[in-house]
N, C-alpha and C. Protein backbone atom coordinates (compact mmCIF):
# COMPACT_ATOMS: atom_id res chain seq x y z
N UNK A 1 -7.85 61.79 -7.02
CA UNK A 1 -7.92 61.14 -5.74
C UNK A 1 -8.33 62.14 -4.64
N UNK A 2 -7.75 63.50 -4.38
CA UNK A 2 -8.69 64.39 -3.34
C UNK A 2 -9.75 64.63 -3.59
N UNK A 3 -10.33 64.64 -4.96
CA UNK A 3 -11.82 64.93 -4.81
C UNK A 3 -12.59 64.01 -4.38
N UNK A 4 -12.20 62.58 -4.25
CA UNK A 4 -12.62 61.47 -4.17
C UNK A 4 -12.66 61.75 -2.54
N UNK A 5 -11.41 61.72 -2.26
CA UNK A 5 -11.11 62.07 -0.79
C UNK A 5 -11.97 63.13 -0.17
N UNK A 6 -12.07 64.53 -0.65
CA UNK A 6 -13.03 65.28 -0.32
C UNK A 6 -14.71 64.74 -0.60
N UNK A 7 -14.88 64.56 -1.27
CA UNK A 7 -16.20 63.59 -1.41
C UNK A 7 -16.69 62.82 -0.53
N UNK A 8 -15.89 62.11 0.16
CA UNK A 8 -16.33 61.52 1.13
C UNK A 8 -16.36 61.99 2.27
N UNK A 9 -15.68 63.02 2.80
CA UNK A 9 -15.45 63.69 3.75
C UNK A 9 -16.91 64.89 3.70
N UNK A 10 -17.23 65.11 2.78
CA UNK A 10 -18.05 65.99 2.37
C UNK A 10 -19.86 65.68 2.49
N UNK A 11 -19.64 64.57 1.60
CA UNK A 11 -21.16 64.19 1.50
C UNK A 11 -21.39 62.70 2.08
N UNK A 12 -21.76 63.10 3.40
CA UNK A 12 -21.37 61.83 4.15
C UNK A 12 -22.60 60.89 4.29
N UNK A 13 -24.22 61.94 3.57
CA UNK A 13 -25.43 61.06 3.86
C UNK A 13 -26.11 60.45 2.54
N UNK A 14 -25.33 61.15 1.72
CA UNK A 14 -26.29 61.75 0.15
C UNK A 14 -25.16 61.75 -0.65
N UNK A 15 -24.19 60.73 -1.43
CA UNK A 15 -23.14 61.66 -2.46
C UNK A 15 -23.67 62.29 -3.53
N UNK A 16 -22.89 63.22 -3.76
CA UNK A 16 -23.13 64.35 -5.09
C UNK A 16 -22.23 63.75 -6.05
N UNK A 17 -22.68 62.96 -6.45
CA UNK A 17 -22.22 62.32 -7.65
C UNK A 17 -22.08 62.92 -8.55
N UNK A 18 -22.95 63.46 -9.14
CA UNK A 18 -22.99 64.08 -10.11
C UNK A 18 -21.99 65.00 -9.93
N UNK A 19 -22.30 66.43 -8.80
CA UNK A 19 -21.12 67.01 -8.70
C UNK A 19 -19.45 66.46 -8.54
N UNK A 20 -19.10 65.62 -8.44
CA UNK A 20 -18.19 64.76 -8.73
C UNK A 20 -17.66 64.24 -9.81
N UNK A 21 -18.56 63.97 -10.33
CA UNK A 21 -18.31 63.62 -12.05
C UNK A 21 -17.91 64.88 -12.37
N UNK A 22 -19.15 65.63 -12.63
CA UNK A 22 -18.69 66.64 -12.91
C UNK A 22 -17.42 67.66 -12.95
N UNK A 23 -16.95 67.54 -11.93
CA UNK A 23 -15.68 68.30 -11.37
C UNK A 23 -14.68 67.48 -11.90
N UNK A 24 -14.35 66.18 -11.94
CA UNK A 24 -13.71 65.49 -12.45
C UNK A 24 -13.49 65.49 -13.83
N UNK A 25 -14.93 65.08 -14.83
CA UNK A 25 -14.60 65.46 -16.18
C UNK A 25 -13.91 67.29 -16.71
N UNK A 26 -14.87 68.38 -15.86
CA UNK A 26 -13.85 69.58 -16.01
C UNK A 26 -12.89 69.91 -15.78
N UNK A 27 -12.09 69.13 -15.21
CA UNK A 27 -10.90 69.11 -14.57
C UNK A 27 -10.49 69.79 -13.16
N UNK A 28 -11.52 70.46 -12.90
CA UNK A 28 -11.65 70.94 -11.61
C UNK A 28 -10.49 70.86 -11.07
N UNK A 29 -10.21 71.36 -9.80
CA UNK A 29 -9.23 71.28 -8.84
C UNK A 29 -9.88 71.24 -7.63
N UNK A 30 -9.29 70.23 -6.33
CA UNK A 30 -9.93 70.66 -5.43
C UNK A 30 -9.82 71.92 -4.49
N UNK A 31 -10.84 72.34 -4.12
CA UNK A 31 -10.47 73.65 -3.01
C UNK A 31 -9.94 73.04 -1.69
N UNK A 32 -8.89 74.32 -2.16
CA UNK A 32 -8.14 74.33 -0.81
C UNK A 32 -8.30 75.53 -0.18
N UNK A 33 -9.43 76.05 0.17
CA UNK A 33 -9.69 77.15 1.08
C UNK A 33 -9.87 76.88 2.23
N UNK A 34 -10.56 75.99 2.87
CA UNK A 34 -10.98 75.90 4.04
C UNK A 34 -10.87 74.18 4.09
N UNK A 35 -10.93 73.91 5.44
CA UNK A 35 -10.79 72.14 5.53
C UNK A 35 -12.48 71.96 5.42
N UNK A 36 -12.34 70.41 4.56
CA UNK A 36 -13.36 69.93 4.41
C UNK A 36 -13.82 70.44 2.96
N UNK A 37 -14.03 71.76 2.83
CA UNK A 37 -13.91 72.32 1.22
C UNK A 37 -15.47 72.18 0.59
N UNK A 38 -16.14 71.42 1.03
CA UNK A 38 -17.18 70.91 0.29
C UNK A 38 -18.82 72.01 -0.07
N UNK A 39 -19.68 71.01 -0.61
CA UNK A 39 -21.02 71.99 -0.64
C UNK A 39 -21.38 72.80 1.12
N UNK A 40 -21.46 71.07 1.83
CA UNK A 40 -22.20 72.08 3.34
C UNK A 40 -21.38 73.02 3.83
N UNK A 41 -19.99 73.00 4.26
CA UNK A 41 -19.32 73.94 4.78
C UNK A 41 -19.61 75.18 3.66
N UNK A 42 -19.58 75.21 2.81
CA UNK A 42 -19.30 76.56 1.42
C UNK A 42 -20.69 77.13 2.32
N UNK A 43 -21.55 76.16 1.85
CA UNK A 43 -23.05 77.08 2.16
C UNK A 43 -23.57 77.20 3.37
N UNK A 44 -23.23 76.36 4.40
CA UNK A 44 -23.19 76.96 6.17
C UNK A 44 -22.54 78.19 6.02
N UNK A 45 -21.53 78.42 5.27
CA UNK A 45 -20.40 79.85 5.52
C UNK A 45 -21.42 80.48 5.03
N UNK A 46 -21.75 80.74 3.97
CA UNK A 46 -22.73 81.77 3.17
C UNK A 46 -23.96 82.27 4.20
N UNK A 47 -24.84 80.80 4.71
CA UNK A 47 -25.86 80.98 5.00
C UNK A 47 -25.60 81.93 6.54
N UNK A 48 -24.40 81.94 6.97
CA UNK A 48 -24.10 82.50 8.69
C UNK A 48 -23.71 83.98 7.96
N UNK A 49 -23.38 84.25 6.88
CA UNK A 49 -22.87 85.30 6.65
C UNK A 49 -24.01 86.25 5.82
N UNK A 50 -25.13 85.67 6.13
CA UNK A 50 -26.13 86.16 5.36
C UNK A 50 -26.24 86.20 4.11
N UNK A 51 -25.49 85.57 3.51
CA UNK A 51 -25.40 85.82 1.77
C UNK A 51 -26.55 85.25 1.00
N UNK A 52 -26.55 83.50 1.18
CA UNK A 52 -26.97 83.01 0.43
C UNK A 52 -28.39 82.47 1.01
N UNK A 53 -29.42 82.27 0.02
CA UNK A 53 -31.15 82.41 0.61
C UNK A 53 -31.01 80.82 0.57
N UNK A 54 -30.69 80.71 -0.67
CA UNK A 54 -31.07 79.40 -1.23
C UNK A 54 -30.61 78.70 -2.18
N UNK A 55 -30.41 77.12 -2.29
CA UNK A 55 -29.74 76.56 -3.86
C UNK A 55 -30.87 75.73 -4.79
N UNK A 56 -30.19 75.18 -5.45
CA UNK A 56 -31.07 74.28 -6.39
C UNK A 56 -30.19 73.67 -7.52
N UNK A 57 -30.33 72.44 -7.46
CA UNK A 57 -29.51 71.69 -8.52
C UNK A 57 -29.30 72.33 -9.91
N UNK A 58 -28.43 72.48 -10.65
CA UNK A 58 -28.31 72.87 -12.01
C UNK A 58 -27.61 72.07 -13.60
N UNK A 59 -27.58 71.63 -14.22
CA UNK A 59 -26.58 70.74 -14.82
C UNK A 59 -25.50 70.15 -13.83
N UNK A 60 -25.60 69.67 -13.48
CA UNK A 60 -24.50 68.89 -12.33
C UNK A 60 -24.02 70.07 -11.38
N UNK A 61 -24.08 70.92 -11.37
CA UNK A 61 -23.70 71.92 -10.35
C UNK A 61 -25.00 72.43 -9.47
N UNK A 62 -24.35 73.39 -8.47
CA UNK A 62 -25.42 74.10 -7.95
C UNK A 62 -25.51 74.84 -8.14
N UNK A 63 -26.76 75.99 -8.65
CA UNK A 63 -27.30 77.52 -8.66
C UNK A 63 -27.33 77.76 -7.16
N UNK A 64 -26.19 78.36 -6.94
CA UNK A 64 -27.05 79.82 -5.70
C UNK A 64 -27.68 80.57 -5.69
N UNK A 65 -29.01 80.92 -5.00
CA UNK A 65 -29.54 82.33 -5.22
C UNK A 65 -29.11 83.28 -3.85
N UNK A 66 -28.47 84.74 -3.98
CA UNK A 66 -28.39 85.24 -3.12
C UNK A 66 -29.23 86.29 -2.50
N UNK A 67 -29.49 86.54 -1.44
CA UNK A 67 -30.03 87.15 -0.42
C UNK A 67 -30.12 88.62 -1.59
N UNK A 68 -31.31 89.11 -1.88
CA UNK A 68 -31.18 90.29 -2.88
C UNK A 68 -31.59 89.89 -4.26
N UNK A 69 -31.31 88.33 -4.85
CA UNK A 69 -32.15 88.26 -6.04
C UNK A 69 -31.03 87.92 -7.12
N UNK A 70 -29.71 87.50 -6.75
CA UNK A 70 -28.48 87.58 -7.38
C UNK A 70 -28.27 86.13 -7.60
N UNK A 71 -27.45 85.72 -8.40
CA UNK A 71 -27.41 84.01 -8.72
C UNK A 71 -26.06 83.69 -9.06
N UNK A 72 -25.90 82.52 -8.83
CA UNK A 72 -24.16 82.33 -9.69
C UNK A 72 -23.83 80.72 -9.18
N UNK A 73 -23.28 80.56 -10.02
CA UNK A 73 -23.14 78.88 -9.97
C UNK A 73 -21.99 78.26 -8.62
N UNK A 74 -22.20 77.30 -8.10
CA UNK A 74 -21.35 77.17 -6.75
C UNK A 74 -19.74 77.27 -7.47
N UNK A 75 -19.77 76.13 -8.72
CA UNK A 75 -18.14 76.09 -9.34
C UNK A 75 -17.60 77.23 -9.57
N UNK A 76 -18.25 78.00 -9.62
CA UNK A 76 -17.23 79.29 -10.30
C UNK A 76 -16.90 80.11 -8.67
N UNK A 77 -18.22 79.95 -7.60
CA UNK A 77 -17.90 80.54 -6.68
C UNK A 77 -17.29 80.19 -5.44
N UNK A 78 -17.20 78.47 -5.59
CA UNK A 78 -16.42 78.07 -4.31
C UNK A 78 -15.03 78.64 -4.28
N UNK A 79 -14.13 79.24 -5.39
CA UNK A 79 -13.01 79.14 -5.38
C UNK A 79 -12.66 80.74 -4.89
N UNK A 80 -13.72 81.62 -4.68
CA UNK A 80 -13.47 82.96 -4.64
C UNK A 80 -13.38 83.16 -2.84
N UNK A 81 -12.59 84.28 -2.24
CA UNK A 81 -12.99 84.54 -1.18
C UNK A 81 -14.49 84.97 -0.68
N UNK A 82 -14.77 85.57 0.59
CA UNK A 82 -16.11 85.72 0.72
C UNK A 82 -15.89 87.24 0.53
N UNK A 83 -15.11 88.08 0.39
CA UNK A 83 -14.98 89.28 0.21
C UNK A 83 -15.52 89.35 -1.49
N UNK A 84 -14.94 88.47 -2.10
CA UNK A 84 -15.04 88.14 -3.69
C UNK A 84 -16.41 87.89 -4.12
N UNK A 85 -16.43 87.09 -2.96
CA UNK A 85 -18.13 86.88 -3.21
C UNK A 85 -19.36 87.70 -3.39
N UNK A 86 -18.92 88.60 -2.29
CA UNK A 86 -19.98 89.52 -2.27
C UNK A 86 -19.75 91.06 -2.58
N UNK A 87 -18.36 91.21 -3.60
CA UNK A 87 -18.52 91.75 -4.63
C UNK A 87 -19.09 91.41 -6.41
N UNK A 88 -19.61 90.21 -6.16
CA UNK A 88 -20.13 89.16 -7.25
C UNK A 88 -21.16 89.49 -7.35
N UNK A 89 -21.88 89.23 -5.79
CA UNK A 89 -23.29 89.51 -5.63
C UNK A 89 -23.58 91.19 -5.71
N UNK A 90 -22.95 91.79 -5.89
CA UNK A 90 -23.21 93.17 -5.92
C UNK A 90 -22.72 94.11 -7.10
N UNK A 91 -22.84 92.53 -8.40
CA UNK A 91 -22.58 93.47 -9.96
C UNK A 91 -21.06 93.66 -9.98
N UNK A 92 -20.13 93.57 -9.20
CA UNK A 92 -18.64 94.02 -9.25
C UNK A 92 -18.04 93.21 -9.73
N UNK A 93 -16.71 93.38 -10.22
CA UNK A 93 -15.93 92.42 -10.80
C UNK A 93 -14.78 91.47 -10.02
N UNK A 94 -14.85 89.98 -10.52
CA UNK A 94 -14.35 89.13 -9.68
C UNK A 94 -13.11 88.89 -10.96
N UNK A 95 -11.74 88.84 -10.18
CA UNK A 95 -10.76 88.48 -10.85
C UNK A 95 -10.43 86.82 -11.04
C-alpha cells in the first residue's frame, strides 16, 4: 500500500508501472529517505548535485549514467545516501 501511495504521489503525469510492479514483485521496500521518495525527486537531487548526466529505462528499472561515464541501476541506488552515492560512482565500496 505505500508504494501504491508513493506512486501516486510520485508519478503524477506518466505512471511507472512497470517500476511498480517491479518493486512490488521484488519485494522492495519503500524509501524512506526523503518525502515523496520517488524517481523525480531522487534525480532532481542527483541532477543539482551534479552527479547524474542522464537515465534510460532498463528491465523495469532505471540505468543511471553518471557525470564521468559511471552507471548503476536507480534500485540499488535510491536506498544509499548521496555521500554513498558518490562513493559508488567513484569505484568505492557501498555497504
Amino acid at each position: 500500500m505505500e508504494y501504491f501511495q508513493q506512486a501516486i504521489a510520485t508519478w503524477k503525469n506518466k505512471p511507472g508501472i512497470g517500476l511498480f510492479i517491479h518493486a512490488l514483485k521484488s519485494g522492495q521496500k519503500p524509501s524512506l529517505t526523503k518525502p515523496g521518495c520517488g524517481w523525480k525527486e531522487w534525480a532532481d537531487e542527483a541532477i543539482k548535485l551534479r552527479l547524474m548526466q542522464y537515465s534510460q529505462s532498463h528491465n523495469g528499472d532505471i540505468m543511471v549514467h553518471f557525470v564521468g561515464g559511471g552507471q548503476g541501476l536507480w534500485s540499488r541506488l535510491r536506498s544509499l545516501s548521496w555521500s554513498e552515492v558518490e562513493r559508488f560512482i567513484n569505484g568505492g565500496e557501498v555497504k
